[in-house]
Protein backbone atom coordinates (compact mmCIF):
# COMPACT_ATOMS: atom_id res chain seq x y z
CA UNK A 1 0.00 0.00 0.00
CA UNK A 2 1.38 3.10 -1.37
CA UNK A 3 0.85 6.61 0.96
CA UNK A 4 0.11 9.29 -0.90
CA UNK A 5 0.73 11.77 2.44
CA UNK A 6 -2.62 12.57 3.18
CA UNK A 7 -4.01 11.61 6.52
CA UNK A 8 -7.34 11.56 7.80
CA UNK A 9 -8.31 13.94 10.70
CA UNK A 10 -9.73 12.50 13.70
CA UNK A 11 -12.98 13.20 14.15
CA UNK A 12 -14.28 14.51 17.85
CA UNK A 13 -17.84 15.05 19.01
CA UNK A 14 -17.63 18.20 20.66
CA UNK A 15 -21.59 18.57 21.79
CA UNK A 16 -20.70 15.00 23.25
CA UNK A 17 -17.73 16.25 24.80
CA UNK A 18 -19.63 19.55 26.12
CA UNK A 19 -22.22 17.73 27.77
CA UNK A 20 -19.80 15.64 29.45
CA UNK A 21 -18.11 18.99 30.59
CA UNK A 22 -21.56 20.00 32.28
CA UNK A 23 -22.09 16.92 33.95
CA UNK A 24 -19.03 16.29 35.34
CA UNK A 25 -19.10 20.41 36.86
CA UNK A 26 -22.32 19.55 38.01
CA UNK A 27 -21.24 15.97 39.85
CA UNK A 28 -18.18 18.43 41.51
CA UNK A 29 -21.52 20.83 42.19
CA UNK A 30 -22.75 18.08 44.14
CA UNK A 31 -19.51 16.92 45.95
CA UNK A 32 -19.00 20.26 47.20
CA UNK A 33 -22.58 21.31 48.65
CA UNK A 34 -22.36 17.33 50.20
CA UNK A 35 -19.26 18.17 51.86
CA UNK A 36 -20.98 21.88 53.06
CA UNK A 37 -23.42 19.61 54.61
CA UNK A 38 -21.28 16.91 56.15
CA UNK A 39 -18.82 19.79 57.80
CA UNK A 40 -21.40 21.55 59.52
CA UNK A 41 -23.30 18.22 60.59
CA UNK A 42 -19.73 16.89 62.36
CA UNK A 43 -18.79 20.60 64.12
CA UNK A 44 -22.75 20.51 65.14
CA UNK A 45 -22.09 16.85 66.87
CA UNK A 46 -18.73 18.10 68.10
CA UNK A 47 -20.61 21.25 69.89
CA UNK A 48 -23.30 19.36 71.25
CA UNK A 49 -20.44 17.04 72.68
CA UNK A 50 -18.32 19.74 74.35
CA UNK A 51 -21.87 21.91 75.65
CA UNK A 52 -22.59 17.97 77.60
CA UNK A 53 -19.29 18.00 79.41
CA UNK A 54 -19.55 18.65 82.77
CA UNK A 55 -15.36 20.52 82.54
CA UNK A 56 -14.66 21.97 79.82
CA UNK A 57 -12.12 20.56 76.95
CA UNK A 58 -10.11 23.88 77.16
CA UNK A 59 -9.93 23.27 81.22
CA UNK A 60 -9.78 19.95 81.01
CA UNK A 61 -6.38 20.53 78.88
CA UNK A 62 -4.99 23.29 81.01
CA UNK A 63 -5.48 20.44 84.23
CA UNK A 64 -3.26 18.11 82.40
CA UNK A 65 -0.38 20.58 81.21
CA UNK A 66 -0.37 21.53 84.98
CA UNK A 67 0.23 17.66 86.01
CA UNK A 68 2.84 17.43 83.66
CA UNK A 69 4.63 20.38 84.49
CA UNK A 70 4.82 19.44 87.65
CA UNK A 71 5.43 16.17 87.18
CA UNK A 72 8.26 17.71 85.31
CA UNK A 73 9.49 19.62 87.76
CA UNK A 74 9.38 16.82 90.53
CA UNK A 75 11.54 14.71 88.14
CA UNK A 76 14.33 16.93 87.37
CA UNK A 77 14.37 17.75 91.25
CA UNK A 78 14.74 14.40 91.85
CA UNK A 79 17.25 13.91 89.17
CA UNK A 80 19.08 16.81 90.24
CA UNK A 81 19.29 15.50 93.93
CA UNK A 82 20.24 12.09 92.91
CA UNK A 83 23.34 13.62 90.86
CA UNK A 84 23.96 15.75 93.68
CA UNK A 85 24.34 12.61 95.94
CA UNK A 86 26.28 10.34 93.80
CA UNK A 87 29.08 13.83 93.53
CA UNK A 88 28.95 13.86 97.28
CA UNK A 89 29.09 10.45 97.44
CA UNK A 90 31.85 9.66 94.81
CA UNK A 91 33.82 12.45 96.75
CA UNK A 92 33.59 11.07 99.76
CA UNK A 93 35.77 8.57 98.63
């Protein structure tokens, strides 16, 4: 078969193609007004949760950085007194 350089165009559909366009825009459409919904029906839930509790989440946290920072502080006091000891004691020596 001989080529003759001619070659055929490829032939597209474009009101095809368009309405695909519109109905995938639309489906994202939908995606984004189902998120919308989702969002404000899981920080609804979430308030509802935190209004129940008898503390408060922000108090509740600030309770538990004050255990550790004392817990902190105990520990390096301790650690600090147990070095303090093994100088004295190694000095002793």
């Amino acid at each position: 078969m001989a080529s003759n350089g001619t070659q055929e165009r490829v032939q597209i559909n474009t009101s095809l193609l368009t309405a695909a366009g519109v109905i995938a825009l639309f489906g994202s459409f939908l995606i984004g007004i189902a998120a919308l919904i989702g969002a404000n029906a899981l920080i609804s839930a979430v308030r509802d949760w935190t209004n129940q509790q008898e503390v408060p989440p922000g108090e509740t946290a600030k309770s538990i950085i004050k255990q550790l920072h004392s817990a902190a502080l105990v520990g390096t006091s301790a650690g600090a007194d147990a070095w303090r000891s093994s100088i004295s004691s190694s000095s002793d020596e």
